[in-house]
Protein backbone atom coordinates (compact mmCIF):
# COMPACT_ATOMS: atom_id res chain seq x y z
CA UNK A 1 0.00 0.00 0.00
CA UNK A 2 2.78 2.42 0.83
CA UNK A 3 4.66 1.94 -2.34
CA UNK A 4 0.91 2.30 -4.54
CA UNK A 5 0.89 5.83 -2.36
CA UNK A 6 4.18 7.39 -3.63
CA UNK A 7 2.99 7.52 -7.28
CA UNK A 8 -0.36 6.79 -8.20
CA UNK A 9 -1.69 10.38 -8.31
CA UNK A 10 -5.51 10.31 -8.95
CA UNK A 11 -6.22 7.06 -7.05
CA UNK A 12 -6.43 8.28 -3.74
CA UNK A 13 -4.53 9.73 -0.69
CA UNK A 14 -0.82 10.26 -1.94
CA UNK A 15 2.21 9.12 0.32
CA UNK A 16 3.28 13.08 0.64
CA UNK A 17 0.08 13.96 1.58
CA UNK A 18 -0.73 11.28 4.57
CA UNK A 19 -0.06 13.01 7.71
CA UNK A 20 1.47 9.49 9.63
CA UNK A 21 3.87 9.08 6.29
CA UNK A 22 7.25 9.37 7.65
CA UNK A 23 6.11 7.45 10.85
CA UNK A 24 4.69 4.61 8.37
CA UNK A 25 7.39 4.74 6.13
CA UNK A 26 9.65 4.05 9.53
CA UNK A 27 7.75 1.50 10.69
CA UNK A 28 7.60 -0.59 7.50
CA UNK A 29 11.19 -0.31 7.50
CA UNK A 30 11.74 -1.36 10.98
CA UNK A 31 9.59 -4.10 9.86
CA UNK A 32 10.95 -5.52 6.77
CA UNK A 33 14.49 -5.25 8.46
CA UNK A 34 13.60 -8.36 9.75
CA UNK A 35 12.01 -10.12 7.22
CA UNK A 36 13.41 -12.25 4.36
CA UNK A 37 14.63 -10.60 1.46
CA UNK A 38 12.25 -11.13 -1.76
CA UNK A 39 12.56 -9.01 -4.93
CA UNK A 40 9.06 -7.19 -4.30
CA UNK A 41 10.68 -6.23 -0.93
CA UNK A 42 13.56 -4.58 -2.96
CA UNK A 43 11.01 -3.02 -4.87
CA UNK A 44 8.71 -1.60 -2.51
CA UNK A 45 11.80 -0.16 -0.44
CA UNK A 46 13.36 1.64 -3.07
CA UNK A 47 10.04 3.29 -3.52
CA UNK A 48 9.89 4.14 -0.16
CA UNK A 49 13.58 5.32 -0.43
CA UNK A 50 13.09 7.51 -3.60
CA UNK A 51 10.12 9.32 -1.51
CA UNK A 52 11.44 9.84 1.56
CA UNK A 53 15.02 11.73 0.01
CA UNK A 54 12.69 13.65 -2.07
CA UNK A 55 10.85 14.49 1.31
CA UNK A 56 13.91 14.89 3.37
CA UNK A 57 12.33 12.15 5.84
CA UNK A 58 14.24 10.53 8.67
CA UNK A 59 13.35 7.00 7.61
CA UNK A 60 15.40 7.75 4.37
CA UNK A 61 18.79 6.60 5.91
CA UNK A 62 17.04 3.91 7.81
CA UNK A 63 16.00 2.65 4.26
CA UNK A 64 19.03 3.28 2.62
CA UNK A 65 21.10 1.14 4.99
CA UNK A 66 18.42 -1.77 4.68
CA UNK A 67 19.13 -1.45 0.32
CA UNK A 68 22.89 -1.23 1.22
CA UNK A 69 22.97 -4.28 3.69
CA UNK A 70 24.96 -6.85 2.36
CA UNK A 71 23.29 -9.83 3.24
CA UNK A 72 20.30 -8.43 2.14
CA UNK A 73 21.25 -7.99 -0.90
CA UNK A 74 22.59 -11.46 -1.08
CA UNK A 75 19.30 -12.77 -0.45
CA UNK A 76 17.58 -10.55 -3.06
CA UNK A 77 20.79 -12.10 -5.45
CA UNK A 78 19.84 -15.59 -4.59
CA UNK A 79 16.36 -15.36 -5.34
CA UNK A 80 17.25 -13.36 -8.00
CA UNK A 81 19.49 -16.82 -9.33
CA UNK A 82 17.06 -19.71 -8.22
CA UNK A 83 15.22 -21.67 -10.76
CA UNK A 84 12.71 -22.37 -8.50
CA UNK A 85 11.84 -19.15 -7.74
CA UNK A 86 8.76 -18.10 -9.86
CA UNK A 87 9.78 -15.36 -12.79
CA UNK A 88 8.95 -12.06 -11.03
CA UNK A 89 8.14 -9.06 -13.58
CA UNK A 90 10.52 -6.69 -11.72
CA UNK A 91 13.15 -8.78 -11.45
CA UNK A 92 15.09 -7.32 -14.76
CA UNK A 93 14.49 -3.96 -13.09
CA UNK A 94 16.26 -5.07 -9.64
CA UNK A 95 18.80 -6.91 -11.38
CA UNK A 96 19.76 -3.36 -13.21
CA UNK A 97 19.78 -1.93 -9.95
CA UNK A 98 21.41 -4.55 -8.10
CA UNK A 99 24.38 -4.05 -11.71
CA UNK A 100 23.96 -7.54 -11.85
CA UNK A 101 23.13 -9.53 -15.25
CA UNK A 102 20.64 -12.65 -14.67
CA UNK A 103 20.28 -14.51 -18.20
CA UNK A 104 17.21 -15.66 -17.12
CA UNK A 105 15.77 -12.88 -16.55
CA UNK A 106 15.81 -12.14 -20.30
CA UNK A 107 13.57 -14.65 -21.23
């Protein structure tokens, strides 16, 4: 939900525009600190990264150092690799990201 509110003007309440925003955004990151990484994860924090630099918000660094945590990004690598792991339609976008090239992502 907080990703769908940083950029889908015309749908309903915006992410800038929610008063509890930067104490969401925080939270959510506190939260998925914890979790396992996945590749919608990646996705919906570097949303939620790109919005709160552009708003100057605490939770900014808190995100950045959750993008920039190695084993993190590991995990997002591995999933990233495995052939078990259903295709994922962002995954050629986090791969670009991530500077790393997954052949079958192409397909």
């Amino acid at each position: 939900m907080l990703r769908m509110m940083t950029d889908c003007h015309g749908m309903g309440v915006l992410l800038a525009d929610y008063p509890f925003a930067g104490a969401a955004v925080n939270a959510y990151a506190r939260h998925a600190a914890a979790l396992e990484p996945s590749i919608d994860r990646y996705i919906t924090l570097h949303a939620l990264q790109k919005w709160s630099l552009a708003q100057s918000s605490p939770a900014a660094a808190v995100l950045t150092a959750l993008l920039q945590r190695p084993a993190w990004l590991d995990g997002v690598r591995q999933r990233l690799l495995d052939p078990e792991e259903p295709w994922h339609p962002g995954g050629p976008w986090v791969a670009e990201r991530l500077s790393f090239d997954v052949d079958r992502l192409d397909a």
